[in-house]
C-alpha atoms as a PDB file:
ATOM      1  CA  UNK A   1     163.716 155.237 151.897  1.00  0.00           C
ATOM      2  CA  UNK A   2     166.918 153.113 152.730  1.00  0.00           C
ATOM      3  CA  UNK A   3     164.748 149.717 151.987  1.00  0.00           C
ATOM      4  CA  UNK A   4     165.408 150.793 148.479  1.00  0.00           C
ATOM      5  CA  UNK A   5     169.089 150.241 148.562  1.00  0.00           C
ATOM      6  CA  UNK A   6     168.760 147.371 150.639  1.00  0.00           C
ATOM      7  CA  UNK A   7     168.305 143.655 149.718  1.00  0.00           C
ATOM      8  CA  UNK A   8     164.720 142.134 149.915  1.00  0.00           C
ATOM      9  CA  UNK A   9     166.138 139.655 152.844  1.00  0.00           C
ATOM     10  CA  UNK A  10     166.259 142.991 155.222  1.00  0.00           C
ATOM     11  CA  UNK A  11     163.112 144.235 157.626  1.00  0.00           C
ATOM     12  CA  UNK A  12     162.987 147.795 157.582  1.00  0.00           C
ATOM     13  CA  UNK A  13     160.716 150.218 159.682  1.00  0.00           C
ATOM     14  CA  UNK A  14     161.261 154.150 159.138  1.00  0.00           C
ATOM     15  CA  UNK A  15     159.820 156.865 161.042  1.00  0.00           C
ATOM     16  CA  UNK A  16     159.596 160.901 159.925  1.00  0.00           C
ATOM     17  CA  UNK A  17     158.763 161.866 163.425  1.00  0.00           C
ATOM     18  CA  UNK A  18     158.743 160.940 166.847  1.00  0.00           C
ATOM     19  CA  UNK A  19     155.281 158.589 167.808  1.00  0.00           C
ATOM     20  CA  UNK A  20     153.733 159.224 171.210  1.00  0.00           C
ATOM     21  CA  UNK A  21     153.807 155.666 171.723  1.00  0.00           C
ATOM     22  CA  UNK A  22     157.768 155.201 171.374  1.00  0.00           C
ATOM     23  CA  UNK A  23     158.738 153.862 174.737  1.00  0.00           C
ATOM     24  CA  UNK A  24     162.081 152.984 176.619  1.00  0.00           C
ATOM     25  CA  UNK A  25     162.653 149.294 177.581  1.00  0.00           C
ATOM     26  CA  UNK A  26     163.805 148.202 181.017  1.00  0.00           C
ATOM     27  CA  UNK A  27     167.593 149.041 180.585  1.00  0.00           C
ATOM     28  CA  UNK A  28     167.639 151.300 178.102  1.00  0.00           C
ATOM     29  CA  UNK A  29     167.031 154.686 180.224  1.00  0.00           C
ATOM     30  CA  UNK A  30     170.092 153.771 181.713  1.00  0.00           C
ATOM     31  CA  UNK A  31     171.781 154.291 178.392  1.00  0.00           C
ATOM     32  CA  UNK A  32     171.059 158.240 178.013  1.00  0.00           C
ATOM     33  CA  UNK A  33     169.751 159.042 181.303  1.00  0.00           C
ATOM     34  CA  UNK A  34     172.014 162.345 181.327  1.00  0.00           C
ATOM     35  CA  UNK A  35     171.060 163.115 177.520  1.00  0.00           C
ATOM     36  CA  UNK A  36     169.246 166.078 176.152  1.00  0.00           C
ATOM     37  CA  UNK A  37     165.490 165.222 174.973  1.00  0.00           C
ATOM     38  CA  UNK A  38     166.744 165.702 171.166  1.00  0.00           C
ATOM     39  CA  UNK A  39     168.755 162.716 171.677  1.00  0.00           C
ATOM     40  CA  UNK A  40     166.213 160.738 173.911  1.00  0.00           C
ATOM     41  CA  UNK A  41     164.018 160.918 171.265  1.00  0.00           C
ATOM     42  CA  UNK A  42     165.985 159.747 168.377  1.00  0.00           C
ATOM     43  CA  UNK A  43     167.302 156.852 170.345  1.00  0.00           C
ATOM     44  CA  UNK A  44     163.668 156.033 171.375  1.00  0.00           C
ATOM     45  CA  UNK A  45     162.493 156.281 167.840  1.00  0.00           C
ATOM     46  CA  UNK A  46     165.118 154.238 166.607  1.00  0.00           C
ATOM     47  CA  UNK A  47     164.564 151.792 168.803  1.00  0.00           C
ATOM     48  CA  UNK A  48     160.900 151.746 168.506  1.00  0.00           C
ATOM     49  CA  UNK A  49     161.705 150.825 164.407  1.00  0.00           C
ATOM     50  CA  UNK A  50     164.218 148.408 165.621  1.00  0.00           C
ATOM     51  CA  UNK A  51     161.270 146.684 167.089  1.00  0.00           C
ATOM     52  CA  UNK A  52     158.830 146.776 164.854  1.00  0.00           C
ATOM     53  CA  UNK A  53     161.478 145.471 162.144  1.00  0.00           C
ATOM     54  CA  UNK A  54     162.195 142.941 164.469  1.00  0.00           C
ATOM     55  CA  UNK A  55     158.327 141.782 164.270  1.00  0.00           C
ATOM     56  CA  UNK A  56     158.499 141.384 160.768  1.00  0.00           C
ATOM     57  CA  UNK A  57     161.155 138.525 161.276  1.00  0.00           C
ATOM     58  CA  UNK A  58     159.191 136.838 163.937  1.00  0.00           C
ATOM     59  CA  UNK A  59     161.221 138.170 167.226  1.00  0.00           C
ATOM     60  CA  UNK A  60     158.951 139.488 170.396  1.00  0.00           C
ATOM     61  CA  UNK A  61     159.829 143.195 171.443  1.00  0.00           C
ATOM     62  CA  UNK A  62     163.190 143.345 173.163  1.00  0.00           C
ATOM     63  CA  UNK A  63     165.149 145.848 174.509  1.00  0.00           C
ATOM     64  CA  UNK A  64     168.198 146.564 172.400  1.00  0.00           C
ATOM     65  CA  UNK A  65     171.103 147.918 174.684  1.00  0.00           C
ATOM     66  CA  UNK A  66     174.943 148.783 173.556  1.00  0.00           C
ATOM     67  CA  UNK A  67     177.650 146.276 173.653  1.00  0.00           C
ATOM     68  CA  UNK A  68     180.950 147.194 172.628  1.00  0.00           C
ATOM     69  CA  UNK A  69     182.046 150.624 171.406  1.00  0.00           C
ATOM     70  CA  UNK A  70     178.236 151.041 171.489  1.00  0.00           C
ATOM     71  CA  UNK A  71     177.271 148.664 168.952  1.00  0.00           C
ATOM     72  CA  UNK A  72     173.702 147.207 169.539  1.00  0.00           C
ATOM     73  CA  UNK A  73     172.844 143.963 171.132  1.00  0.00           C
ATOM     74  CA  UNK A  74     170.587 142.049 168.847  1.00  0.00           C
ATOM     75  CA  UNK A  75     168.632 139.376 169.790  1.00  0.00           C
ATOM     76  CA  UNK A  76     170.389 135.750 168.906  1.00  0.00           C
ATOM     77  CA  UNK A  77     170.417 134.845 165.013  1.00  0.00           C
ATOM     78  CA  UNK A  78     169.544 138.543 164.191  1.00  0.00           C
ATOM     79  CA  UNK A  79     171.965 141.362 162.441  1.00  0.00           C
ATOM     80  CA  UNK A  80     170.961 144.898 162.012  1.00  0.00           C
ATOM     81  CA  UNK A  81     171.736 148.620 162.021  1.00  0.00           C
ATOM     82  CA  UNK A  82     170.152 152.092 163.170  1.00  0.00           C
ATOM     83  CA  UNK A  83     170.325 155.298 161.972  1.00  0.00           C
ATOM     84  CA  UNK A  84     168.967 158.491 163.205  1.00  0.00           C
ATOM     85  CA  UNK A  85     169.363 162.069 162.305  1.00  0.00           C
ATOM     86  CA  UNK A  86     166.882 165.486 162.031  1.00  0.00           C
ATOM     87  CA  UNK A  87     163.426 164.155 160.870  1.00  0.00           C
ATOM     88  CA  UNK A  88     164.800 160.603 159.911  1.00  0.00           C
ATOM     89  CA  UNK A  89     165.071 157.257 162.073  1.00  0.00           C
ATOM     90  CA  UNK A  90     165.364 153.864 160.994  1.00  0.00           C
ATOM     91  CA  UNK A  91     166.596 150.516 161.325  1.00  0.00           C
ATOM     92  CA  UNK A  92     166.974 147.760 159.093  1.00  0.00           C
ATOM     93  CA  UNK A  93     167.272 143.643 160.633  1.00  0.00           C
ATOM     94  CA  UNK A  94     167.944 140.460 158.912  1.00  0.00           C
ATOM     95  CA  UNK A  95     168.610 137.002 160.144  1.00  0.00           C
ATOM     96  CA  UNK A  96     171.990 135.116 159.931  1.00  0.00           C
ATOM     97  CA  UNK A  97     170.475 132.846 158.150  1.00  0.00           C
ATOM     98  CA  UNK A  98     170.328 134.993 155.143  1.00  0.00           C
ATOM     99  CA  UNK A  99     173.093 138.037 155.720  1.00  0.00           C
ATOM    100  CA  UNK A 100     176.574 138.538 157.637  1.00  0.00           C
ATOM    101  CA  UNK A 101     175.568 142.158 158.539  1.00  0.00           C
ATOM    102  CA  UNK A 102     174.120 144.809 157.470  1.00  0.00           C
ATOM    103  CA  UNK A 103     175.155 148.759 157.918  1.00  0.00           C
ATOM    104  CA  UNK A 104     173.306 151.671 157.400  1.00  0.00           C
ATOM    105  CA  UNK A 105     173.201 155.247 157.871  1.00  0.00           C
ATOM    106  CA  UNK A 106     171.584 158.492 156.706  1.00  0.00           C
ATOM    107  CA  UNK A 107     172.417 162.227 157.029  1.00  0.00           C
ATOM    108  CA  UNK A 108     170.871 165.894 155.950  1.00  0.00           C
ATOM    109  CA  UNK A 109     171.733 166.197 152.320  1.00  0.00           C
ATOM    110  CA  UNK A 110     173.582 169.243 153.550  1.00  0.00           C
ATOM    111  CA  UNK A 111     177.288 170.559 153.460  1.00  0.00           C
ATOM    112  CA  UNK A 112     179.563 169.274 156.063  1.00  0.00           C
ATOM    113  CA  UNK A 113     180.422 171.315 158.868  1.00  0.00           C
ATOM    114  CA  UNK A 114     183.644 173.363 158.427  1.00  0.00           C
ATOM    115  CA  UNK A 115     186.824 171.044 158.878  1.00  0.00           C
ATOM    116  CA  UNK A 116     184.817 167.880 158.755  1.00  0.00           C
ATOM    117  CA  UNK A 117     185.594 167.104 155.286  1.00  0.00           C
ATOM    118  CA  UNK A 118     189.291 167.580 155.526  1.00  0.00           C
ATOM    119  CA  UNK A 119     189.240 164.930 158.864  1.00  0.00           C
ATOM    120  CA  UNK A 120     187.589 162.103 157.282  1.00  0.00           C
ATOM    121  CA  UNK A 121     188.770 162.162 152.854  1.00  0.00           C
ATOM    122  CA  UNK A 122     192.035 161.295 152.121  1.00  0.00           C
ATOM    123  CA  UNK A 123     193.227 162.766 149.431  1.00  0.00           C
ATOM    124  CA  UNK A 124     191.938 160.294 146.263  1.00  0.00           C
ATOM    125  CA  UNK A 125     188.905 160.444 147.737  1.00  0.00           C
ATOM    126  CA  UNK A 126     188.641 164.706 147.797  1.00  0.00           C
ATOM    127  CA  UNK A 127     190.418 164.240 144.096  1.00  0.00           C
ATOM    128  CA  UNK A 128     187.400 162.406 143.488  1.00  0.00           C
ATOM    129  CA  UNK A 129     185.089 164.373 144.561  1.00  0.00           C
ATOM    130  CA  UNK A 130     185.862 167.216 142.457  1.00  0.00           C
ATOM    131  CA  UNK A 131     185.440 165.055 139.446  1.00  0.00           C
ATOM    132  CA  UNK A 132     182.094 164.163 140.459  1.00  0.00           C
ATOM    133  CA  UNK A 133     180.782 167.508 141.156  1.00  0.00           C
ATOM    134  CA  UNK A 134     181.565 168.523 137.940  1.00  0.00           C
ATOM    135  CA  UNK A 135     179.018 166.157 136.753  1.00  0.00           C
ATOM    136  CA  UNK A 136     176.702 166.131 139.461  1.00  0.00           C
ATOM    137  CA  UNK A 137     177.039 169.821 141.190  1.00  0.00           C
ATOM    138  CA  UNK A 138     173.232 169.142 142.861  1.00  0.00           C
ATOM    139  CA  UNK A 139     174.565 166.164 145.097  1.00  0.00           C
ATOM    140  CA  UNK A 140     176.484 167.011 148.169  1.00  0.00           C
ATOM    141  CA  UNK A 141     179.295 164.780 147.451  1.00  0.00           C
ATOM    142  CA  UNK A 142     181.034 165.129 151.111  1.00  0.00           C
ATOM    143  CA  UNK A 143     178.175 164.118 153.466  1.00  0.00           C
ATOM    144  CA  UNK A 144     177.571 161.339 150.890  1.00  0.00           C
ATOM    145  CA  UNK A 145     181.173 160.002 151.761  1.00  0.00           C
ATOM    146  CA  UNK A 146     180.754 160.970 155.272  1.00  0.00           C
ATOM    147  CA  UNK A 147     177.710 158.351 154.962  1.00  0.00           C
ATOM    148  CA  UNK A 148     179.052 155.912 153.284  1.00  0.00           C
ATOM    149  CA  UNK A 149     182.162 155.627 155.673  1.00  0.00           C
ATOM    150  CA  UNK A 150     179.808 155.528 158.538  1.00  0.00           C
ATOM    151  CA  UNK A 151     177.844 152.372 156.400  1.00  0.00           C
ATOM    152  CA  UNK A 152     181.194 150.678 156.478  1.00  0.00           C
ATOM    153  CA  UNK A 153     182.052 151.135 159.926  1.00  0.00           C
ATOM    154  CA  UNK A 154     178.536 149.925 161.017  1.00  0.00           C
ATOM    155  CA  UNK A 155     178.985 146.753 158.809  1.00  0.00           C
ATOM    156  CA  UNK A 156     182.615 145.810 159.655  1.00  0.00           C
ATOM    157  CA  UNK A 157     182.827 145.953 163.372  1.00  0.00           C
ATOM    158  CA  UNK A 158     179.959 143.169 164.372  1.00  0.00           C
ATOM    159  CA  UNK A 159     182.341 141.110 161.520  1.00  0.00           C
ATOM    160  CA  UNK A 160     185.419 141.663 163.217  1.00  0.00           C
ATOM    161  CA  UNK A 161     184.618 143.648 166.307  1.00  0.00           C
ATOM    162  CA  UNK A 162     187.847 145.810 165.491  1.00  0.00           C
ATOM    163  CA  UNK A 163     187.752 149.339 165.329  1.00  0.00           C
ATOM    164  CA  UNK A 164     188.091 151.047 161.644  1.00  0.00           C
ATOM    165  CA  UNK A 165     189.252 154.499 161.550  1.00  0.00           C
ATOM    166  CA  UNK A 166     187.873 157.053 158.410  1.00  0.00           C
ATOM    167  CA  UNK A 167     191.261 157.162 156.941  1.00  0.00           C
ATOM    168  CA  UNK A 168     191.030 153.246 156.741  1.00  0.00           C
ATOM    169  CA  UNK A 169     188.357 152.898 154.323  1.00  0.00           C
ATOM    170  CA  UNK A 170     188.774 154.326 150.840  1.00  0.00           C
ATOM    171  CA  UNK A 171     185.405 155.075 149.278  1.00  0.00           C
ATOM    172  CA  UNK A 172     185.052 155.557 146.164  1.00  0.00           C
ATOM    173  CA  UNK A 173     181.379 157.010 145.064  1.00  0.00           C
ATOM    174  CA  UNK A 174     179.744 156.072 141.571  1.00  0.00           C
ATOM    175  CA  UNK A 175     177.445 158.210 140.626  1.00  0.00           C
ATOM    176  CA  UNK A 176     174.625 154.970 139.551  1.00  0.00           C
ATOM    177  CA  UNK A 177     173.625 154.908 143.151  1.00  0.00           C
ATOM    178  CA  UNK A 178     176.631 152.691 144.493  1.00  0.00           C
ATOM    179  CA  UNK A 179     180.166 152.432 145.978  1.00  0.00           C
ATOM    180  CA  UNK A 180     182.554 150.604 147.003  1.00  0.00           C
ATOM    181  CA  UNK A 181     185.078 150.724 149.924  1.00  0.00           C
ATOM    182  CA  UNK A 182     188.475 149.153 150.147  1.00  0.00           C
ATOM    183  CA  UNK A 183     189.913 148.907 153.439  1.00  0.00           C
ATOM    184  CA  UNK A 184     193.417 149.599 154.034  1.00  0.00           C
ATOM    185  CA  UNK A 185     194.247 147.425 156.708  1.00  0.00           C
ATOM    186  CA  UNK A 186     196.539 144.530 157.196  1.00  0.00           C
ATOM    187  CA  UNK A 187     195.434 141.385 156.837  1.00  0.00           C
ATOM    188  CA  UNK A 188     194.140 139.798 160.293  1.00  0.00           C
ATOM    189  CA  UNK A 189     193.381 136.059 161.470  1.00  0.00           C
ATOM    190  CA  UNK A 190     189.545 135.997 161.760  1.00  0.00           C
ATOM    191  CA  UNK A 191     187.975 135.528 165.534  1.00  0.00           C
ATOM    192  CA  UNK A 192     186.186 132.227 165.249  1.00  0.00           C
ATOM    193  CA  UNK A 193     184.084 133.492 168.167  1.00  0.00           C
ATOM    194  CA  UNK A 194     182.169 136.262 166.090  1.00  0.00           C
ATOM    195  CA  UNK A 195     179.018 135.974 165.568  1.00  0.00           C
ATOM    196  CA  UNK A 196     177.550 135.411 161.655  1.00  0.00           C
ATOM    197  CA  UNK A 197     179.925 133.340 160.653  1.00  0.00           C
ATOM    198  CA  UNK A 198     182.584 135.209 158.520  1.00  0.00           C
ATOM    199  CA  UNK A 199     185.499 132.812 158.202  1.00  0.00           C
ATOM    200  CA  UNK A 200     187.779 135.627 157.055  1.00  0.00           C
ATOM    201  CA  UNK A 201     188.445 139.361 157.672  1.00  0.00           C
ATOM    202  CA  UNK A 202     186.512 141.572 155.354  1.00  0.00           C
ATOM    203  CA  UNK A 203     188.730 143.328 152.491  1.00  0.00           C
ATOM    204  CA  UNK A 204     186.059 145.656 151.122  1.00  0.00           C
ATOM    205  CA  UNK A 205     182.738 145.671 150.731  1.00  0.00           C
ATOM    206  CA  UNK A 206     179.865 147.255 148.317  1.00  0.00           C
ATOM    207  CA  UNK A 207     177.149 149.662 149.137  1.00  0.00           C
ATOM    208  CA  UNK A 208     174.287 151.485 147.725  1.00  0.00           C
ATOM    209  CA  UNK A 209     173.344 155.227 148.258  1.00  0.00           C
ATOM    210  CA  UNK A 210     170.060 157.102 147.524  1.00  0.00           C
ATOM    211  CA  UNK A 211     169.354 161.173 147.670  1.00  0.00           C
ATOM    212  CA  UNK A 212     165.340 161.860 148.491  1.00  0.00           C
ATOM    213  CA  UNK A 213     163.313 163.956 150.628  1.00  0.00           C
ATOM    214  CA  UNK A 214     166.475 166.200 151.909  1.00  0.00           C
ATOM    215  CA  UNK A 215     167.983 163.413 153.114  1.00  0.00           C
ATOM    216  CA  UNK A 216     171.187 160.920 151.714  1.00  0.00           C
ATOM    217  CA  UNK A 217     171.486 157.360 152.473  1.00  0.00           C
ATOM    218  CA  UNK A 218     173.791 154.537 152.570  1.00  0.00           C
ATOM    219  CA  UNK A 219     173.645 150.862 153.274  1.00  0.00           C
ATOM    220  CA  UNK A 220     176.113 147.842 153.011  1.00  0.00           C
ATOM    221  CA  UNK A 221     174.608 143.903 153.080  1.00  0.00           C
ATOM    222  CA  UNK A 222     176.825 141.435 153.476  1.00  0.00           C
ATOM    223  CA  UNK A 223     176.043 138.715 151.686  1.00  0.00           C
ATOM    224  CA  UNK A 224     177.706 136.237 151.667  1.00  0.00           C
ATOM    225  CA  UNK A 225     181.863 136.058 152.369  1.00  0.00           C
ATOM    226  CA  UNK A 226     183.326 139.390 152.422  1.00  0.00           C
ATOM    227  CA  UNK A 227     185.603 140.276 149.289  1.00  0.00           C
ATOM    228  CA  UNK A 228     187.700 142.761 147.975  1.00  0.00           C
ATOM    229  CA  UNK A 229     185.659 145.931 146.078  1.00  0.00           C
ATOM    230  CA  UNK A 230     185.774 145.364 141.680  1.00  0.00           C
ATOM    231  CA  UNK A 231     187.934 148.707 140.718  1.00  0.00           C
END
């Protein structure tokens, strides 16, 4: 499903279920050995897409472990994002060579839970909403901003390696099957020592969302440099 909002340059692998064959690397068990099995077996999934997408670049199977603030550890020259949720895993992998990152995410195409909303829409973004359900009542607009913020997170940090709250992206949903996200941060002197090389700090970013199968998602790829979101 999210291969269709992504670019052609991206490797995708999806799974609807769990294989018997998905199998922990060395290292990995250490990340969830005290987890509950529902979790053990979307992280195994996940990772079992990761490398299979992987394959379809030309990289042997690797173990993918967390870095920092638990973002994964790709394998030199790669970029990627995983996304897991009830009856959905997937990842999606490019090369540097061809992206800056790539960030994607997908959720039930349910309601929120109570209070979510409220915690993670500031207040254009709720105004918004309201206009677009009007249009589009069938689409749950609020886990499709929940997912879209989570896209953006995924695709800024490996850029910057900088934590982004939810109140510091302002989404704004189209309802053609994109968005955009302008991020209200000051301006900051890029790292030179990031990886993909970015040679300045992203000010927004585009994205692309899909609805299918009971399930919404979203995905950001980064081009080329960075700029600020048209209006």
């Amino acid at each position: 499903m999210i291969e269709k909002i992504l670019p052609p340059q991206v490797a995708v692998v999806e799974a609807l279920s769990d294989p018997v064959d998905a199998a922990l690397f060395p290292g990995e068990e250490e990340l969830i050995r005290n987890s509950v099995e529902s979790r053990r077996k979307e992280f195994t999934t996940a990772r079992w897409c990761a490398r299979r997408a992987l394959g379809v670049l030309g990289f042997a199977p690797v173990p993918i472990l967390k870095g920092e603030r638990g973002a994964p550890i790709w394998p030199e020259g790669v970029v990627g994002s995983m996304t897991h949720c009830a009856g959905y895993r997937a990842a999606a992998v490019a090369r540097w060579a061809d992206l800056l990152s790539v960030g994607i995410d997908a959720e039930p195409h349910e309601p929120l839970p109570d209070g979510v909303h409220e915690t993670i829409a500031l207040p254009a973004e709720q105004q918004r909403e309201r206009e677009l359900r009007r249009t589009a009542p069938e689409i749950r607009w609020d886990r499709l901003l929940f997912s879209a913020k989570e896209s953006v997170y995924k695709v800024w940090f490996p850029l910057t390696h900088r934590w982004l709250g939810f109140e510091q992206a302002d989404i704004v949903l189209h309802s053609n099957g994109t968005f955009t996200a302008d991020l209200l941060i000051p301006a900051m002197d890029p790292d030179p020592a990031l990886p993909g090389g970015a040679t300045s700090t992203p000010t927004g970013f585009r994205g692309r969302w899909l609805v299918a199968d009971g399930l919404v998602a979203t995905a950001i790829a980064v081009e080329s440099e960075p700029d600020t979101p048209t209006r």
